[in-house]
N, C-alpha and C. Protein backbone atom coordinates (compact mmCIF):
# COMPACT_ATOMS: atom_id res chain seq x y z
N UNK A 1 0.84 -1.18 0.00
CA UNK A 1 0.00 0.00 0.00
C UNK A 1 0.89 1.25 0.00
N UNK A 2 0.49 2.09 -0.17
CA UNK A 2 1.20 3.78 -0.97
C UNK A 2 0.25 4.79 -0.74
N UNK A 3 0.20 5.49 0.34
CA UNK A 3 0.13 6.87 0.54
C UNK A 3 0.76 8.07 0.58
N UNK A 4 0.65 8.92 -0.46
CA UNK A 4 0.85 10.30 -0.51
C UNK A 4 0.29 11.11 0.33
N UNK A 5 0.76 12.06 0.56
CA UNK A 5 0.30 13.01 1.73
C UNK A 5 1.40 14.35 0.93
N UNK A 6 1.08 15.88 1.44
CA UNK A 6 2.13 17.05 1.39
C UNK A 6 1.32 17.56 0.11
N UNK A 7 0.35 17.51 -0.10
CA UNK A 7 -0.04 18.45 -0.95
C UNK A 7 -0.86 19.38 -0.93
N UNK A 8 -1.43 20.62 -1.61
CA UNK A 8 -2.33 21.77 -0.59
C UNK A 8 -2.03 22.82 -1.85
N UNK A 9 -2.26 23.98 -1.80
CA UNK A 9 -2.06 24.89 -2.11
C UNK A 9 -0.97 26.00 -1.82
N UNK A 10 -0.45 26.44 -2.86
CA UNK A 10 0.88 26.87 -3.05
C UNK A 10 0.94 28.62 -4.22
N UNK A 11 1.86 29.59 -3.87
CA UNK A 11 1.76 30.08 -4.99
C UNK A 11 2.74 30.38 -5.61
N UNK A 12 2.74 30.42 -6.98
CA UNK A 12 3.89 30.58 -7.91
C UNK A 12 5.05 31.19 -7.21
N UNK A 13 6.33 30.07 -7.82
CA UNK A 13 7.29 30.24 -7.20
C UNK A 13 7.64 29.16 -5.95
N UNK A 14 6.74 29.33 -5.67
CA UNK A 14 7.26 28.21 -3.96
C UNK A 14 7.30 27.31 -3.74
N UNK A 15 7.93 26.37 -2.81
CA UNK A 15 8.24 24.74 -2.64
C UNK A 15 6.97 24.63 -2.07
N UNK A 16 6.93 23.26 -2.15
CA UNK A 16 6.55 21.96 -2.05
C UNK A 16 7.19 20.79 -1.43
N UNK A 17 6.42 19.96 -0.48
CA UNK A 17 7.24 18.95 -0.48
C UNK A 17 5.88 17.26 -0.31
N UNK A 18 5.98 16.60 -1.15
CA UNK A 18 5.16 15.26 -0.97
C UNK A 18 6.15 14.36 -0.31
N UNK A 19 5.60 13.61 0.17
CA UNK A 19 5.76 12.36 0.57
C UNK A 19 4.85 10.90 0.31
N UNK A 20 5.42 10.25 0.41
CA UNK A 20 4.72 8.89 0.62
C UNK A 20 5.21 7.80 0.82
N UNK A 21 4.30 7.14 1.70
CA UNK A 21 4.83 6.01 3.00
C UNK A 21 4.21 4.67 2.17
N UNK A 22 5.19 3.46 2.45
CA UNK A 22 4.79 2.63 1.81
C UNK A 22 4.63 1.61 2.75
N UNK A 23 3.88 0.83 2.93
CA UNK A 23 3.30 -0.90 3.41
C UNK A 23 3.35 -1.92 2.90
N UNK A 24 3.67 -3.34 3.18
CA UNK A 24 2.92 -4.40 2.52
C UNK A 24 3.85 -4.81 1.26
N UNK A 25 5.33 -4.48 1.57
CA UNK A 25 5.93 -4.16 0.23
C UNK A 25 7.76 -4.29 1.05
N UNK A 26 8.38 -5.16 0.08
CA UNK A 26 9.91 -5.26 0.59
C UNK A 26 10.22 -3.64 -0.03
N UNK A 27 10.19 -2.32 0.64
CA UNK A 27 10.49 -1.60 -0.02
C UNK A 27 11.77 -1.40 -0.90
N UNK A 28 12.98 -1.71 0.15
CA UNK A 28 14.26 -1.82 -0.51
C UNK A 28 14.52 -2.74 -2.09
N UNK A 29 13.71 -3.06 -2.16
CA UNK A 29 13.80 -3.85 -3.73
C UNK A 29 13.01 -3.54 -4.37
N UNK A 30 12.47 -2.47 -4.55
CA UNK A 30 11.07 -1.39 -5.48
C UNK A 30 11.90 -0.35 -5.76
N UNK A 31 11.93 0.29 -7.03
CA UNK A 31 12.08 1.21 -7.71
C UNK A 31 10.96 1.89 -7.36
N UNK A 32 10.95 3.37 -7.02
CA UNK A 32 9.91 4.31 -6.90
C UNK A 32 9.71 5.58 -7.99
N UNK A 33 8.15 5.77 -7.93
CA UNK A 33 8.20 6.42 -9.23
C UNK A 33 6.70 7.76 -8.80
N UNK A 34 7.18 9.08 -9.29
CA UNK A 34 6.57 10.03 -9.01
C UNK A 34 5.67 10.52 -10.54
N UNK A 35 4.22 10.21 -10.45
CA UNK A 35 3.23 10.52 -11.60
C UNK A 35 2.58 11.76 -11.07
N UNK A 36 2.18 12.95 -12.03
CA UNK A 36 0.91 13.45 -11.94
C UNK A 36 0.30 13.19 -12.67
N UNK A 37 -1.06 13.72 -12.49
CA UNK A 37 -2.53 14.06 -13.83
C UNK A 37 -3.11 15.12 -13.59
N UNK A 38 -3.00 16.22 -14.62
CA UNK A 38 -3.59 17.16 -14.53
C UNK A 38 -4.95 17.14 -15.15
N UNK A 39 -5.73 18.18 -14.81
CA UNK A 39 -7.44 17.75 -15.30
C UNK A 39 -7.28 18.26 -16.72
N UNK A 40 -7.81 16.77 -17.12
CA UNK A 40 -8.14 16.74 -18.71
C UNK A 40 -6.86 15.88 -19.36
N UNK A 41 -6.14 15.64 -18.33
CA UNK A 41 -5.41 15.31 -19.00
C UNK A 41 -4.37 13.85 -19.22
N UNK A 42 -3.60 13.27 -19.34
CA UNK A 42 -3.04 12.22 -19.12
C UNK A 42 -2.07 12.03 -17.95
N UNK A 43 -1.94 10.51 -17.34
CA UNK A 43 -1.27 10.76 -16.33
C UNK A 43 0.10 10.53 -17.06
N UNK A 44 1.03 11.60 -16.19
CA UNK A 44 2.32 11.65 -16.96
C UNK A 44 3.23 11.67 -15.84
N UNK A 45 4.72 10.83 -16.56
CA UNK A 45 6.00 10.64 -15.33
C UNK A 45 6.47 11.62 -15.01
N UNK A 46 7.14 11.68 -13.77
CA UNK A 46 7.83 12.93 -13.06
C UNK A 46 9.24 12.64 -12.82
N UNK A 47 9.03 11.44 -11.54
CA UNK A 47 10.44 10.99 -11.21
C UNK A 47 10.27 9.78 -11.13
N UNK A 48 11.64 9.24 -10.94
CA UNK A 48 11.75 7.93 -10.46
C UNK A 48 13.08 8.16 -9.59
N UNK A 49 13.25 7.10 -8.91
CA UNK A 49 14.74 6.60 -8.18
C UNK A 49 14.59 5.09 -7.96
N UNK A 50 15.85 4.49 -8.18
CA UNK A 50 16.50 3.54 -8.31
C UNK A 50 16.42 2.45 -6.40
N UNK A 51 16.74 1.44 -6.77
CA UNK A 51 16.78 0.71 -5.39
C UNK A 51 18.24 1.27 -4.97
N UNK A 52 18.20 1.73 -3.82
CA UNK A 52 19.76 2.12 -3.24
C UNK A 52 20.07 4.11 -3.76
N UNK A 53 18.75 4.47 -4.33
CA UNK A 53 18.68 5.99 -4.75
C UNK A 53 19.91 6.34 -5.49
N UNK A 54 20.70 5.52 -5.88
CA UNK A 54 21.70 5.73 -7.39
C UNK A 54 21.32 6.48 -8.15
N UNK A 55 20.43 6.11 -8.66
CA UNK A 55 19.60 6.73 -9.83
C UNK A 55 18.84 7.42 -10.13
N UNK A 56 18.37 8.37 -10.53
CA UNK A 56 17.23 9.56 -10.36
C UNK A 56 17.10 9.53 -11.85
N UNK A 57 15.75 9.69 -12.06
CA UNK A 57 15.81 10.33 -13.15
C UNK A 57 14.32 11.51 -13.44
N UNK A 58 14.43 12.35 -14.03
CA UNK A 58 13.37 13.44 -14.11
C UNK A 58 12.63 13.80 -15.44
N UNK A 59 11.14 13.94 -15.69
CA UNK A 59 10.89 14.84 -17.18
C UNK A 59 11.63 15.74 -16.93
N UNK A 60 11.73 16.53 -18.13
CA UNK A 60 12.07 17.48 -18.80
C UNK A 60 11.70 18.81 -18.14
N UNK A 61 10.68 18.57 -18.23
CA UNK A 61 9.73 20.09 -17.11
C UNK A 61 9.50 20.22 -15.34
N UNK A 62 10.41 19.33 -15.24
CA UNK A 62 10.66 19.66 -13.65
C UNK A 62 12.21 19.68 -13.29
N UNK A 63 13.30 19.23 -14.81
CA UNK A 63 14.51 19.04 -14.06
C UNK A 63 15.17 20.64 -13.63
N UNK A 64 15.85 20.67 -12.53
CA UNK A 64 15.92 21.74 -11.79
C UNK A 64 15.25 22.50 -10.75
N UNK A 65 14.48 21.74 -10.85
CA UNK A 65 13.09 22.70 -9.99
C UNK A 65 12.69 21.14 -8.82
N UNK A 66 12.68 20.09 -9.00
CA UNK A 66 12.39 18.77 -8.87
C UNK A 66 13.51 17.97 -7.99
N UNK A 67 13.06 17.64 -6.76
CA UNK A 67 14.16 16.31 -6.07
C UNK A 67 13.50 15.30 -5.98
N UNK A 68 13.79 14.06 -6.16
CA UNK A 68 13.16 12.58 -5.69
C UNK A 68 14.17 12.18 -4.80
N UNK A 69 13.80 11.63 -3.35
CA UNK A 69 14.82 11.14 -2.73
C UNK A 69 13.88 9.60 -1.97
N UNK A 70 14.58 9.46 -1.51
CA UNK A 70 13.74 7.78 -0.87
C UNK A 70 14.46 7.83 0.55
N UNK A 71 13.82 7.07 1.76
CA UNK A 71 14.54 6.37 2.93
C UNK A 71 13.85 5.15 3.29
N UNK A 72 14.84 4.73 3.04
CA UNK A 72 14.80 3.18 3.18
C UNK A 72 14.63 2.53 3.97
N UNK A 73 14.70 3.01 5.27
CA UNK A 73 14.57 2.67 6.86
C UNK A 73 13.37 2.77 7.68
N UNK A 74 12.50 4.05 6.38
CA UNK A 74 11.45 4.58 7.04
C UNK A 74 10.63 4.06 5.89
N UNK A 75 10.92 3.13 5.11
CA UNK A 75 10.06 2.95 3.69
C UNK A 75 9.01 4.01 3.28
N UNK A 76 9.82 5.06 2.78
CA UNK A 76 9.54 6.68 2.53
C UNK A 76 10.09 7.21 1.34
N UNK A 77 9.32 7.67 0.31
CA UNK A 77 10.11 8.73 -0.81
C UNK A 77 9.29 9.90 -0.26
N UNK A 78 10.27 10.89 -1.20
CA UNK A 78 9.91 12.09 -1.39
C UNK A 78 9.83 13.02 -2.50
N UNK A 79 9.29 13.86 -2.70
CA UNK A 79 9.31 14.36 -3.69
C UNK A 79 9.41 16.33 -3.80
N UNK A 80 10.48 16.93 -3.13
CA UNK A 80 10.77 18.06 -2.97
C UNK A 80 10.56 18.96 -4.37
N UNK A 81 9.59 19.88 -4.25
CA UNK A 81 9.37 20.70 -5.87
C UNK A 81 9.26 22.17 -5.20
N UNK A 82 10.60 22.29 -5.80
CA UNK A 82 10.77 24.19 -5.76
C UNK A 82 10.23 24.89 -7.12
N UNK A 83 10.11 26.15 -7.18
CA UNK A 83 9.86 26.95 -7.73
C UNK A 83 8.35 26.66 -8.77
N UNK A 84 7.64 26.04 -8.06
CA UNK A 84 6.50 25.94 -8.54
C UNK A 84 5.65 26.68 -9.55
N UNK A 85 5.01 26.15 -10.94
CA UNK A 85 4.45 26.88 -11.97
C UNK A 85 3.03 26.56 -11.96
N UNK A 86 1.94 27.35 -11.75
CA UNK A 86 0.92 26.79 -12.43
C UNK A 86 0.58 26.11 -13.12
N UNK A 87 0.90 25.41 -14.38
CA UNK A 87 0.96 23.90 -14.97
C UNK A 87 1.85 23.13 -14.16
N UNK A 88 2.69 23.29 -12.60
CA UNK A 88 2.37 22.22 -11.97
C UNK A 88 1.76 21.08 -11.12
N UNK A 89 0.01 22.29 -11.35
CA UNK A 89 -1.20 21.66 -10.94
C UNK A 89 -1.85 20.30 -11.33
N UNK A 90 -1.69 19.59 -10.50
CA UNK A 90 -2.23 18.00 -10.79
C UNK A 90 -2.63 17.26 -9.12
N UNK A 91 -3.18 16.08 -9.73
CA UNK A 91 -2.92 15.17 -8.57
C UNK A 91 -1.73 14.46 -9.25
N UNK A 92 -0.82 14.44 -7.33
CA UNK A 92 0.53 13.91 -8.13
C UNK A 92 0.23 12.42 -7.01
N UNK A 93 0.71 11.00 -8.31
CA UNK A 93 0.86 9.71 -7.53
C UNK A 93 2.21 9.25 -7.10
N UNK A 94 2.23 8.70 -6.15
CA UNK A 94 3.09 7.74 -5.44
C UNK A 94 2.66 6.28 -6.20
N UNK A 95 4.23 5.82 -7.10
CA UNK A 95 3.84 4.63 -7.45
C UNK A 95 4.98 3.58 -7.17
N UNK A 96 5.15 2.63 -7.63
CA UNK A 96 6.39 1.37 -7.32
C UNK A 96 6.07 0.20 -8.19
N UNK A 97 7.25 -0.04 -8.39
CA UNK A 97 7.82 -0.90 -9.28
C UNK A 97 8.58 -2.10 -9.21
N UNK A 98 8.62 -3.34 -9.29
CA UNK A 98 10.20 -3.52 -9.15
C UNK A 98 11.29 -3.98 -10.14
N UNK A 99 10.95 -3.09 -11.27
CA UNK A 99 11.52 -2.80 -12.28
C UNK A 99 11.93 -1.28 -12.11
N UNK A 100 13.26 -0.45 -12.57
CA UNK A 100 13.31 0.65 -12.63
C UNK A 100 13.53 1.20 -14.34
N UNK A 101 12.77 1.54 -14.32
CA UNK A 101 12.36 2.69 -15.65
C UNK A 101 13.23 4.20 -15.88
N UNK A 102 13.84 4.34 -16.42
CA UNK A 102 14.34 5.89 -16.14
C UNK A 102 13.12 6.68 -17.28
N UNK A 103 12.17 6.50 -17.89
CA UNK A 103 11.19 7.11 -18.71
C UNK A 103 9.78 6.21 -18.57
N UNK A 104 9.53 5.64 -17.28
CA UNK A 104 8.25 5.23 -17.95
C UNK A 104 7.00 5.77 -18.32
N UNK A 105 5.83 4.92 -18.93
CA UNK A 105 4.14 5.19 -18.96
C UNK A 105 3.69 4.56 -17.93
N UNK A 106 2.25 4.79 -17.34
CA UNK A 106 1.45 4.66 -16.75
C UNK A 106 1.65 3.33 -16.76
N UNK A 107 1.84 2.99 -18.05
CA UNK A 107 1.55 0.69 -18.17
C UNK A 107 2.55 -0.10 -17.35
N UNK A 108 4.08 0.55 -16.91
CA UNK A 108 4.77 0.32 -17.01
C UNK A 108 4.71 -0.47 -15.64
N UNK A 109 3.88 0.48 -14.69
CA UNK A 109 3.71 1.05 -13.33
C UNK A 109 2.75 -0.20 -13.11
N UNK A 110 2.99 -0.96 -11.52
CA UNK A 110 1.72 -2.07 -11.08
C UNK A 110 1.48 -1.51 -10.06
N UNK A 111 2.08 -1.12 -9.17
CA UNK A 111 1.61 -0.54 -7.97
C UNK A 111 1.50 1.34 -7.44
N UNK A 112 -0.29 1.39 -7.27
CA UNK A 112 -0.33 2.86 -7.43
C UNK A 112 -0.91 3.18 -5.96
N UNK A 113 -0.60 4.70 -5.20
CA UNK A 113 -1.10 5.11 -4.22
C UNK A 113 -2.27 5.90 -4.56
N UNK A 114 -3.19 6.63 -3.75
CA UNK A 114 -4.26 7.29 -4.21
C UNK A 114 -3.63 8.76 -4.06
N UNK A 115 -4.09 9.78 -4.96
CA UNK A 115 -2.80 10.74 -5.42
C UNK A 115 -3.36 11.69 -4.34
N UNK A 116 -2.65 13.18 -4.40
CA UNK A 116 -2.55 13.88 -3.71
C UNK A 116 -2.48 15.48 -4.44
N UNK A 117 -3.39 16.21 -3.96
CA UNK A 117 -3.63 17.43 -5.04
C UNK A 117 -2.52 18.57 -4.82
N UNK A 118 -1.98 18.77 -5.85
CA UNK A 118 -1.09 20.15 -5.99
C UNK A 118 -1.60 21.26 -6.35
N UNK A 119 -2.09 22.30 -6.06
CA UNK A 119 -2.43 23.45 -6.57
C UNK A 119 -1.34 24.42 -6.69
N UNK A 120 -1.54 25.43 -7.63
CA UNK A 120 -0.36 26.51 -7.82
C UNK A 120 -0.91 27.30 -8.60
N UNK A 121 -1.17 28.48 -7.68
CA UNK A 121 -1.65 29.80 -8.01
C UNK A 121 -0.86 30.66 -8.81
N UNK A 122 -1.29 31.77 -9.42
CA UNK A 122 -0.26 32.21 -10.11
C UNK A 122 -0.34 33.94 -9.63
């Protein structure tokens, strides 16, 4: 199981920070993976990180602005988003894998949390 939590309303410009706690799951051997969906629209990848957080990888439209980090102890990612834009309004998901993807789709993904709303005012 995968709960997100840390999301709310925000205005242009400002951090963010999600989280989500995982259950029911060897976490240390799951690749974790950060989706939104904005309304109307498709759900699309954000981040991922690797088993052992080696690996990060980011779209295009968050790199710089975007951290994915994981703890492993606390079977916990995160998802730190500075400088926030109004198209970075979505519900954003907490998902897992235990395959790691550095680009996946939605298909790619078996295990999903119930998402968590980002707003960003402008």
């Amino acid at each position: 199981q995968l709960q997100a939590c840390g999301g709310g309303l925000v205005q242009a410009g400002g951090p963010l920070r999600l989280s989500c706690a995982a259950s029911g799951l060897t976490f240390s051997r799951y690749a974790m993976y950060w989706f939104r969906q904005a309304p109307g629209k498709q759900r699309e990848f954000v981040a991922s990180i690797n088993w052992g957080g080696l690996s990060r990888s980011y779209a295009e439209f968050v790199k710089g602005r975007f951290t994915v980090s994981r703890g492993d102890a606390k079977n916990t990612q995160a998802l730190q988003m500075d400088n926030l834009k109004p198209e970075d309004t979505a519900v954003y998901y907490c998902a897992a894998e235990r395959g790691y993807y550095s680009r996946p789709n939605e298909y790619d993904i078996s295990d999903w949390g119930k998402g968590t709303l980002v707003t960003v005012s402008s």
